[in-house]
N, C-alpha and C. Protein backbone atom coordinates (compact mmCIF):
# COMPACT_ATOMS: atom_id res chain seq x y z
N UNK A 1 41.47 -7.95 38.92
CA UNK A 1 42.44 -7.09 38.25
C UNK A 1 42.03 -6.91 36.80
N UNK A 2 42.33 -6.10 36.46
CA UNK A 2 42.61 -5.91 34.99
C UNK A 2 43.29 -6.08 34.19
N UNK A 3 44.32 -6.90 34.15
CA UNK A 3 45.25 -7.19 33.51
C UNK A 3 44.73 -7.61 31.91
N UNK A 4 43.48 -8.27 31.59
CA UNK A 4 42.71 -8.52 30.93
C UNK A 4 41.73 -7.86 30.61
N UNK A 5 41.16 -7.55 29.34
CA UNK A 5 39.56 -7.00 28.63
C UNK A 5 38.87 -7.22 30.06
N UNK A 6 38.16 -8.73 30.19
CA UNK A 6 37.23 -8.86 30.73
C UNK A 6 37.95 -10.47 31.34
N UNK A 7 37.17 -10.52 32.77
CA UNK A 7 37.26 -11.85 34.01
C UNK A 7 36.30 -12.44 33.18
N UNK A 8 35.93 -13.17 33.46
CA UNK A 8 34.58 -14.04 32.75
C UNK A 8 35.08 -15.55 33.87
N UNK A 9 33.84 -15.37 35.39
CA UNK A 9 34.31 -16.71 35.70
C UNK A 9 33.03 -17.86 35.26
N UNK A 10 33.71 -18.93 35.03
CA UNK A 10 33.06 -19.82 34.81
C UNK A 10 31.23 -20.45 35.54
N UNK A 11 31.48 -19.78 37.05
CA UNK A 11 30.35 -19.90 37.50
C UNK A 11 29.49 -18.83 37.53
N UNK A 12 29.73 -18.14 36.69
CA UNK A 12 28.65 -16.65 36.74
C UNK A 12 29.33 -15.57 37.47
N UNK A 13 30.43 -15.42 37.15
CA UNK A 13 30.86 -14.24 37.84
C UNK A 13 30.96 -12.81 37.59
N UNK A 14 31.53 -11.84 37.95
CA UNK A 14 30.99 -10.56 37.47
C UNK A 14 31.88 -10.37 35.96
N UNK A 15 31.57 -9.32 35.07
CA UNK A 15 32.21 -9.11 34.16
C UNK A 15 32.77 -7.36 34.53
N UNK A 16 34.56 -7.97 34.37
CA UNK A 16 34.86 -6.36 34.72
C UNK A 16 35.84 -6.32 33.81
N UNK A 17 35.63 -4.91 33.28
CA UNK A 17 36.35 -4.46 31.79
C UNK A 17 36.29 -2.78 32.12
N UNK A 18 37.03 -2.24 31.19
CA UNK A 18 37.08 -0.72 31.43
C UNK A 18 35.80 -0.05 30.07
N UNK A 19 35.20 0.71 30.82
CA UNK A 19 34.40 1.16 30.35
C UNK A 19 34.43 2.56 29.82
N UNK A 20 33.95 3.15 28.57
CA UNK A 20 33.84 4.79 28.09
C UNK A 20 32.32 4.57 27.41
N UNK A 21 31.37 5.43 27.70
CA UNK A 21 29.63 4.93 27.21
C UNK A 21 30.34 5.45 25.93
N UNK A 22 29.81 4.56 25.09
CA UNK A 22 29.66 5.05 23.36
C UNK A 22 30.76 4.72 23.15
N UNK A 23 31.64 3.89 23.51
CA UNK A 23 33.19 3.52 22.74
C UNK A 23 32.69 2.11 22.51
N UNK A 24 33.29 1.59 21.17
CA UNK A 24 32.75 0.47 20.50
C UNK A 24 33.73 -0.36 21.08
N UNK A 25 33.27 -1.88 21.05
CA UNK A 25 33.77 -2.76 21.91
C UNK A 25 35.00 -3.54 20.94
N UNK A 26 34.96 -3.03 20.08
CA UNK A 26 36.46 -3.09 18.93
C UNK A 26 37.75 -2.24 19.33
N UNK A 27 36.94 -0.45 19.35
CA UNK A 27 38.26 0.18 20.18
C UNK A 27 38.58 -0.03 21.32
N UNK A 28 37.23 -0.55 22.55
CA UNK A 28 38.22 -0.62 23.81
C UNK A 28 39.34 -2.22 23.97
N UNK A 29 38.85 -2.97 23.03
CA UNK A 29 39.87 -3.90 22.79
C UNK A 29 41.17 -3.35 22.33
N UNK A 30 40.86 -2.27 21.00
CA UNK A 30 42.20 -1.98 20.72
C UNK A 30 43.48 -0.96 21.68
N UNK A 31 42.30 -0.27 22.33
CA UNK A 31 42.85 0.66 23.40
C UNK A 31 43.75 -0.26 24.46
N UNK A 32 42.91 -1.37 25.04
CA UNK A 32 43.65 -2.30 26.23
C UNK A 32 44.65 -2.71 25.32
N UNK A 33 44.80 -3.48 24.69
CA UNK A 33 45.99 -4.10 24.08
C UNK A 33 47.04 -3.24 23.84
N UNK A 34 46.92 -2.16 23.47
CA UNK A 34 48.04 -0.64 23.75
C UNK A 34 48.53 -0.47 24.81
N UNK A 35 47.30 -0.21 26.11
CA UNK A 35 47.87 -0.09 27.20
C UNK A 35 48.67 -0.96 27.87
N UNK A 36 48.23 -2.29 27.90
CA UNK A 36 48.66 -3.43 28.11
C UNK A 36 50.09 -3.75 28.48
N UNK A 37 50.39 -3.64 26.33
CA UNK A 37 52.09 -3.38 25.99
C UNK A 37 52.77 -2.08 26.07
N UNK A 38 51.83 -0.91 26.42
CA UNK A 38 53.15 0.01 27.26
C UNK A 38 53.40 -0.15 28.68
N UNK A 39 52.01 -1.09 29.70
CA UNK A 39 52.23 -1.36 31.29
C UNK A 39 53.71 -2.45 31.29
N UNK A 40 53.97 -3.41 30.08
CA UNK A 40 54.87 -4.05 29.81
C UNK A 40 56.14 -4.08 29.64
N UNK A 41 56.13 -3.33 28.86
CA UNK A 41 57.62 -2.92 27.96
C UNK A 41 57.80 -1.60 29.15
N UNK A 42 57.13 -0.85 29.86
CA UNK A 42 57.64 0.40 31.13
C UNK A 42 57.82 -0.39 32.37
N UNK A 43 57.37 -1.29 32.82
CA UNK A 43 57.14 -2.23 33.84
C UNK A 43 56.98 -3.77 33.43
N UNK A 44 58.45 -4.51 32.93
CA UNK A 44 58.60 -5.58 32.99
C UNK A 44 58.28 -6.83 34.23
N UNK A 45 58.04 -7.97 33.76
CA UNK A 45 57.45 -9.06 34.39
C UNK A 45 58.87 -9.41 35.11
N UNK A 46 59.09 -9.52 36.49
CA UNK A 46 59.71 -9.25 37.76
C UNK A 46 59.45 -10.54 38.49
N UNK A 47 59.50 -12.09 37.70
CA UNK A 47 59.26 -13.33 38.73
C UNK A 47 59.98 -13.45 39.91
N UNK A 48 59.72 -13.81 40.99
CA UNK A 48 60.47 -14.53 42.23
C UNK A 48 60.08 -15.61 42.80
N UNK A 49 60.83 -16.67 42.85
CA UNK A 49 60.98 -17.96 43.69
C UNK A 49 60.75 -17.67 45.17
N UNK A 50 59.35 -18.61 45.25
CA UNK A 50 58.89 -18.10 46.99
C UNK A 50 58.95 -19.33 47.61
N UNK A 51 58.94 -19.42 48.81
CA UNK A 51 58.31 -20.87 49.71
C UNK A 51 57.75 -19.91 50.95
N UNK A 52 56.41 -20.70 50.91
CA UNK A 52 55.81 -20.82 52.15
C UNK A 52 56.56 -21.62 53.72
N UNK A 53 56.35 -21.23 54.43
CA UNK A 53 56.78 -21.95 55.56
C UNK A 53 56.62 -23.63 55.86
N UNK A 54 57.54 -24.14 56.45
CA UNK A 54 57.43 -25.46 56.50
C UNK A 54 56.37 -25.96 57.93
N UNK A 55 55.60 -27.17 57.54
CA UNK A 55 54.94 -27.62 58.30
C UNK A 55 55.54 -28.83 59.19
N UNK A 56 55.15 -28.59 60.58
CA UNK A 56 55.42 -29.98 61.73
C UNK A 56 54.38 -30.29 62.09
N UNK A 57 54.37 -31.79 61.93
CA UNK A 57 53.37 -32.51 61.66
C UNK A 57 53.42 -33.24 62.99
N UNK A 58 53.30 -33.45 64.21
CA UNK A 58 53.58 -33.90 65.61
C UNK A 58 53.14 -35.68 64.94
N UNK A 59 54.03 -36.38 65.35
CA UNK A 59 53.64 -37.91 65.54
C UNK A 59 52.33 -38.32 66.81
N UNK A 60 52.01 -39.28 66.74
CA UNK A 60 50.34 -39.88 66.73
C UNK A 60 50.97 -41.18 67.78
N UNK A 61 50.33 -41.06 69.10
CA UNK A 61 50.37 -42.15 69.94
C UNK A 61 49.11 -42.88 69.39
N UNK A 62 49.46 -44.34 69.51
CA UNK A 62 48.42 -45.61 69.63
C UNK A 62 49.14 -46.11 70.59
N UNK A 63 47.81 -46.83 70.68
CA UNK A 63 47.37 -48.14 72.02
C UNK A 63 47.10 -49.18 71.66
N UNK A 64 47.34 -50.34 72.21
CA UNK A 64 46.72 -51.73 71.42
C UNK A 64 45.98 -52.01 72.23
N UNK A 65 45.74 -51.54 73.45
CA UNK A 65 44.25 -51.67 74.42
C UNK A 65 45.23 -52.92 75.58
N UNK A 66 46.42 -53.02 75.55
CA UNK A 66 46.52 -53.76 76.71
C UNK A 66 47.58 -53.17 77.39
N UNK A 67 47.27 -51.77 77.24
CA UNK A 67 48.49 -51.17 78.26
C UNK A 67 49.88 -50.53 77.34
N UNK A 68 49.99 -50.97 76.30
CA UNK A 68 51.22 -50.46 75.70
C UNK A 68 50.71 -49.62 74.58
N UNK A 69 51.79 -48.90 74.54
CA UNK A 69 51.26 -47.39 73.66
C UNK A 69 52.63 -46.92 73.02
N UNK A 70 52.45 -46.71 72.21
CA UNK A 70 53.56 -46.50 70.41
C UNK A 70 53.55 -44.82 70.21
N UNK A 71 54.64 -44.20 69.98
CA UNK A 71 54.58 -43.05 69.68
C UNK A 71 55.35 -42.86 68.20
N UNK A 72 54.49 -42.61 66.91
CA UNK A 72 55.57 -42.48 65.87
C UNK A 72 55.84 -40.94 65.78
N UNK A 73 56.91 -41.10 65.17
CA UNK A 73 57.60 -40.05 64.76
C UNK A 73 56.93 -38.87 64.19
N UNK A 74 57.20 -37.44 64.68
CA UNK A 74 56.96 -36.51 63.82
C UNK A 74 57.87 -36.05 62.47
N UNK A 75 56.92 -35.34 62.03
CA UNK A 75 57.66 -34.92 60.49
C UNK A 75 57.39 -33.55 59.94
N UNK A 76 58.21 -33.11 59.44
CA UNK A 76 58.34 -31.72 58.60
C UNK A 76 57.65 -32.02 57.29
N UNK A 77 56.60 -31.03 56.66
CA UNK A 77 56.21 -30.79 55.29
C UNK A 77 56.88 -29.52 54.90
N UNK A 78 57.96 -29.97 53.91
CA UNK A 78 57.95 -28.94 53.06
C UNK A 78 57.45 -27.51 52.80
N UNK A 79 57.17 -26.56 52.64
CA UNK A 79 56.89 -25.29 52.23
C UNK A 79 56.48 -25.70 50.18
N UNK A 80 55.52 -24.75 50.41
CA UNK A 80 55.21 -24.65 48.93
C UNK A 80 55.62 -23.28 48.42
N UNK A 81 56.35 -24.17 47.35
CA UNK A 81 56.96 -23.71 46.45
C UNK A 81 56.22 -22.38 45.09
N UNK A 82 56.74 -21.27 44.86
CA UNK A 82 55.82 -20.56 44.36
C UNK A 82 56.30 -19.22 43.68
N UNK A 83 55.62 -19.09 42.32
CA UNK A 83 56.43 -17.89 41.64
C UNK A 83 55.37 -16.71 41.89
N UNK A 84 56.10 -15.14 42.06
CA UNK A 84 55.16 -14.57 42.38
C UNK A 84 56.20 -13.17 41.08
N UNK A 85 55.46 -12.24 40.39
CA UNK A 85 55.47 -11.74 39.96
C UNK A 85 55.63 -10.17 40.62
N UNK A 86 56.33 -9.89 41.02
CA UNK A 86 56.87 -8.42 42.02
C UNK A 86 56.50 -7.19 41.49
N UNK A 87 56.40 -7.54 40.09
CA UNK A 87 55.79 -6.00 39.21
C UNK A 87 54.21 -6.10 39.16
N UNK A 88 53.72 -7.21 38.83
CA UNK A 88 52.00 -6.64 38.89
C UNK A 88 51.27 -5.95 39.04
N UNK A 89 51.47 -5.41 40.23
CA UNK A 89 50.59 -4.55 40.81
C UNK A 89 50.66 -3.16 40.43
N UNK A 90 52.80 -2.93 39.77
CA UNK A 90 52.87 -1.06 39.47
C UNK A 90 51.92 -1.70 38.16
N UNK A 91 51.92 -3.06 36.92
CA UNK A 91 51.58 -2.60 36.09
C UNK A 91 50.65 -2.81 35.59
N UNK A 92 49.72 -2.90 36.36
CA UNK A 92 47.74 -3.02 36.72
C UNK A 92 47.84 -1.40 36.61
N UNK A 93 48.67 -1.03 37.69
CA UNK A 93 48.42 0.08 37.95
C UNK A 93 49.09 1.25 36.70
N UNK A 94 49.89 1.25 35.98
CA UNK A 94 50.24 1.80 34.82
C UNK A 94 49.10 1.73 33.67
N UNK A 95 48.51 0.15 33.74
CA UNK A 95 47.57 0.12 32.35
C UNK A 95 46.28 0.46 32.59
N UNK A 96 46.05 1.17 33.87
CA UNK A 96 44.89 1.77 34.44
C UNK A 96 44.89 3.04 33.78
N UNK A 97 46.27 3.63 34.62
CA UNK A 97 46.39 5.20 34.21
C UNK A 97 45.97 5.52 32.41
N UNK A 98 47.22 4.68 31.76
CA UNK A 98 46.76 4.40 30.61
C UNK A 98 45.45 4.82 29.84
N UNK A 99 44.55 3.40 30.62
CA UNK A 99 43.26 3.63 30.18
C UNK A 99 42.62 4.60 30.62
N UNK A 100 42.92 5.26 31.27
CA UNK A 100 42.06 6.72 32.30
C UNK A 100 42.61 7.86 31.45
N UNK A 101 43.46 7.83 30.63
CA UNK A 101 44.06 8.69 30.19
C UNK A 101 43.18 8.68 28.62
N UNK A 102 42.82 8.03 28.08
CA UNK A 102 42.12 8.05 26.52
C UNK A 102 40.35 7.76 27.32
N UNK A 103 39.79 7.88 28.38
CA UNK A 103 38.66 8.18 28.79
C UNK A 103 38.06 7.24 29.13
N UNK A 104 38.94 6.17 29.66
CA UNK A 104 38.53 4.76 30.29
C UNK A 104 38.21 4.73 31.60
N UNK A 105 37.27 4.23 31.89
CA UNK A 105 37.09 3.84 34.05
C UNK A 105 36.86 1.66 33.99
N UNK A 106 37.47 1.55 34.86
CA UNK A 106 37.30 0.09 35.64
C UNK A 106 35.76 -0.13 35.74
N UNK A 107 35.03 -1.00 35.54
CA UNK A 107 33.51 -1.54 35.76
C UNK A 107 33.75 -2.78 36.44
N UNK A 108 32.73 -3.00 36.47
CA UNK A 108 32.33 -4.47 37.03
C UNK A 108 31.26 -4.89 36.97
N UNK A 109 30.40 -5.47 36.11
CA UNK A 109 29.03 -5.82 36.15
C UNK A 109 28.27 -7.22 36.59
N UNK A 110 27.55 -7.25 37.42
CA UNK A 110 27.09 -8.84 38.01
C UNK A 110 26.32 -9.76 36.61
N UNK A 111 26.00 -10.48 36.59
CA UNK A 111 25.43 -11.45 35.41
C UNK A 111 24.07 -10.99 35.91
N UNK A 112 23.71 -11.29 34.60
CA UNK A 112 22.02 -11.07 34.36
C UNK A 112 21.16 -12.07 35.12
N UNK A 113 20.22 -12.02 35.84
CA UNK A 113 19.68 -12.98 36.61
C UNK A 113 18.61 -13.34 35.12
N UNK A 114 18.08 -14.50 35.42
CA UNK A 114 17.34 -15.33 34.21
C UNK A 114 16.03 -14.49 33.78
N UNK A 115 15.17 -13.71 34.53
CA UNK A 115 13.93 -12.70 34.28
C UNK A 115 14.84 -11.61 32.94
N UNK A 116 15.62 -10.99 33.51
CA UNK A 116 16.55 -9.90 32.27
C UNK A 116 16.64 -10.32 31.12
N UNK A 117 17.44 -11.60 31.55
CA UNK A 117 17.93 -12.20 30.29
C UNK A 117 16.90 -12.10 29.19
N UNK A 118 15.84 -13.14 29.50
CA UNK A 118 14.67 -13.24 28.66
C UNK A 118 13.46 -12.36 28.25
N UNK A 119 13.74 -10.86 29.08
CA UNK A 119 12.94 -9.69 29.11
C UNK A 119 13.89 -9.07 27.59
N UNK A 120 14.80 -9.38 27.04
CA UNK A 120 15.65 -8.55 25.62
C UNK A 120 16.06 -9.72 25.07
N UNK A 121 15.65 -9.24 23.30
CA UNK A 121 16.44 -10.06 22.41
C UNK A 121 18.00 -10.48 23.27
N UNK A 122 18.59 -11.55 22.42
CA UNK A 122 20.10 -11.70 22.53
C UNK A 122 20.89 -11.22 21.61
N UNK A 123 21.36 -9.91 22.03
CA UNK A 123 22.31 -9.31 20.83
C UNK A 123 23.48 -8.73 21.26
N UNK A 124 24.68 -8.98 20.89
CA UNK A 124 26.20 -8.80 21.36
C UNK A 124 26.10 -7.67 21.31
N UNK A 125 27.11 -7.14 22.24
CA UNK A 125 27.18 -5.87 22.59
C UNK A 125 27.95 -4.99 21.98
N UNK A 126 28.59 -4.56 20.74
CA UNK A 126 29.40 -3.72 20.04
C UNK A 126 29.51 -2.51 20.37
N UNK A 127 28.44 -1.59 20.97
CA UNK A 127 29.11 -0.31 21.53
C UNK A 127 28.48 0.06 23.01
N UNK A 128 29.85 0.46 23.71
CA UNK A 128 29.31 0.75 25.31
C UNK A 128 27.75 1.02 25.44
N UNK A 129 26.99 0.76 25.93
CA UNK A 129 25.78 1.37 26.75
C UNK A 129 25.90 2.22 27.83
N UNK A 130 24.81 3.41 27.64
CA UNK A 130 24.62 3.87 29.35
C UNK A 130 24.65 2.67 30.45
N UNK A 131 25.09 3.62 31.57
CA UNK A 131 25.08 2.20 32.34
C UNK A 131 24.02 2.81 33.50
N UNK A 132 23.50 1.42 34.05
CA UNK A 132 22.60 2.23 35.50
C UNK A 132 23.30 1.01 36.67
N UNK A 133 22.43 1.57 37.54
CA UNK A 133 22.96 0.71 38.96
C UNK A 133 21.93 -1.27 38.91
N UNK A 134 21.14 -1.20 37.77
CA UNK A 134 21.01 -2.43 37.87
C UNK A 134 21.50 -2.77 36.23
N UNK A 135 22.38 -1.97 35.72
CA UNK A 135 23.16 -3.60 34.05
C UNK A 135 23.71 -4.05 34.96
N UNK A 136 23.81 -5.20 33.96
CA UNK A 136 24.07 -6.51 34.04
C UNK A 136 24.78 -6.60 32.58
N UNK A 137 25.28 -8.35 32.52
CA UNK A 137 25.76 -8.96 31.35
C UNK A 137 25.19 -10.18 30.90
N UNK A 138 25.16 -10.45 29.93
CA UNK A 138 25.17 -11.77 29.82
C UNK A 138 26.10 -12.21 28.85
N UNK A 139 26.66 -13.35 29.20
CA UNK A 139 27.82 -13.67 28.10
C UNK A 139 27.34 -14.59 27.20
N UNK A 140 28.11 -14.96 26.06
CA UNK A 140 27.53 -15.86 24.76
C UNK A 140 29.01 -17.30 24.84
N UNK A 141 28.91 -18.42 24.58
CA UNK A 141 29.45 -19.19 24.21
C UNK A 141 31.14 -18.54 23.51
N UNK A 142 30.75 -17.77 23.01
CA UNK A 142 32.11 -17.02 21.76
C UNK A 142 32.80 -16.11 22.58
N UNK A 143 33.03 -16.06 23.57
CA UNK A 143 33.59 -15.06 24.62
C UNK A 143 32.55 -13.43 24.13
N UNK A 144 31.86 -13.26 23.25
CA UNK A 144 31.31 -11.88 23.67
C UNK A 144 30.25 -11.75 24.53
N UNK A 145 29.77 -10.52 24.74
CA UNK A 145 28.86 -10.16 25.88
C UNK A 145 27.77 -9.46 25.55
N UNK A 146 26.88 -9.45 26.11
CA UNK A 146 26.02 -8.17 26.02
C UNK A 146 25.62 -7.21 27.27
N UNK A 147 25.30 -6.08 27.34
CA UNK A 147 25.23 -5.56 28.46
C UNK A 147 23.63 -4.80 28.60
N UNK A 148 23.41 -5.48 29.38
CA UNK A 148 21.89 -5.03 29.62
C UNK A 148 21.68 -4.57 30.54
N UNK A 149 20.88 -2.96 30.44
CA UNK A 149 20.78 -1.73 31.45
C UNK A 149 19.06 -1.81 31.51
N UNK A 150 18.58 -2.37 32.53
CA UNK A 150 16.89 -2.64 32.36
C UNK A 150 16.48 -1.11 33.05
N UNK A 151 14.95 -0.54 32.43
CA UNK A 151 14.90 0.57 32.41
C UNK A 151 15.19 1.96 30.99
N UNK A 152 16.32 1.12 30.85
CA UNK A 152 16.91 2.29 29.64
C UNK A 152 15.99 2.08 28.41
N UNK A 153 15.97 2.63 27.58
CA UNK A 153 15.52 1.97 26.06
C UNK A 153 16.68 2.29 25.24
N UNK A 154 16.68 1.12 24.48
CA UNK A 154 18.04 1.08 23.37
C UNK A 154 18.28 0.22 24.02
C-alpha cells in the first residue's frame, strides 16, 4: 500500500513510492504528506474490534501399555482478538487519486542486485529519474535512496 512515501523492508524488499520523472524527491514528499492529510481528514480512521473464530482442540488418549487407556479432556482456544481499520482501503484509495491528480503514478522498484550497485558512484537520489524496466534502488542507512536505471546515462 501506499499509505507511506516508501515500504523499505528490512530484507531487501521492493521500494514503492509514487513516482513523476523530474519531480524532486523534496516535492514528492511534500505532495504525499498533502495527500495523505486530505485521504484523512475526507476519510477518517474507522477502527473495529474483531475475533477470529474459536479453536477445538480434541483431547489426546494415552496408554500405559497394560491395557488401560486415559482420555483427557478437550478444549476451546479462544479467537484472536484484533483491530481492523474499515476505512483503509477508500483512503489508499483517495490519496492515490490525489496523487494522480498533481501527476503522480504508484512504482515499485526491486533492490539493486550487488553488480549495479558497484557499477555507479553512491549518490542519493534528489530528483526522479527516467525509469526503465531494469531500475532498481538502493537504499542508504538514513532512510534515503537512490534509483538506478542501468543503460541510461545520468
Amino acid at each position: 500500500m501506499l499509505a507511506t512515501l516508501m515500504v523499505l523492508s528490512s530484507c531487501g524488499g521492493p521500494l514503492s513510492l509514487y513516482y513523476r520523472e523530474g519531480a524532486t524527491v523534496s516535492r514528492l514528499q511534500q505532495e504525499t504528506t498533502q495527500c495523505q492529510l486530505k485521504a484523512v481528514q475526507e476519510v477518517p480512521v474507522a477502527n473495529q474490534i474483531r475475533q477470529s473464530p474459536p479453536t477445538y482442540w480434541p483431547g489426546r488418549t494415552y496408554c500405559d501399555g497394560r491395557g488401560r487407556c486415559y482420555q483427557s479432556p478437550g478444549w476451546w482456544q479462544p479467537g484472536r482478538v484484533y483491530t481492523v481499520d474499515v476505512n483503509q482501503g477508500l483512503r489508499n484509495t483517495v490519496e492515490a487519486q490525489c496523487m494522480a491528480q498533481k501527476g503522480f503514478r504508484p512504482v515499485s522498484l526491486p533492490a539493486c542486485k550487488q553488480n549495479v550497485k558497484s557499477s555507479v558512484p553512491a549518490t542519493r537520489t534528489t530528483t526522479l529519474p527516467p525509469l526503465t524496466t531494469q531500475s532498481c534502488f538502493v537504499k542508504f542507512d538514513d532512510g534515503s535512496f537512490q534509483i538506478i536505471s542501468p543503460g541510461q546515462s545520468g
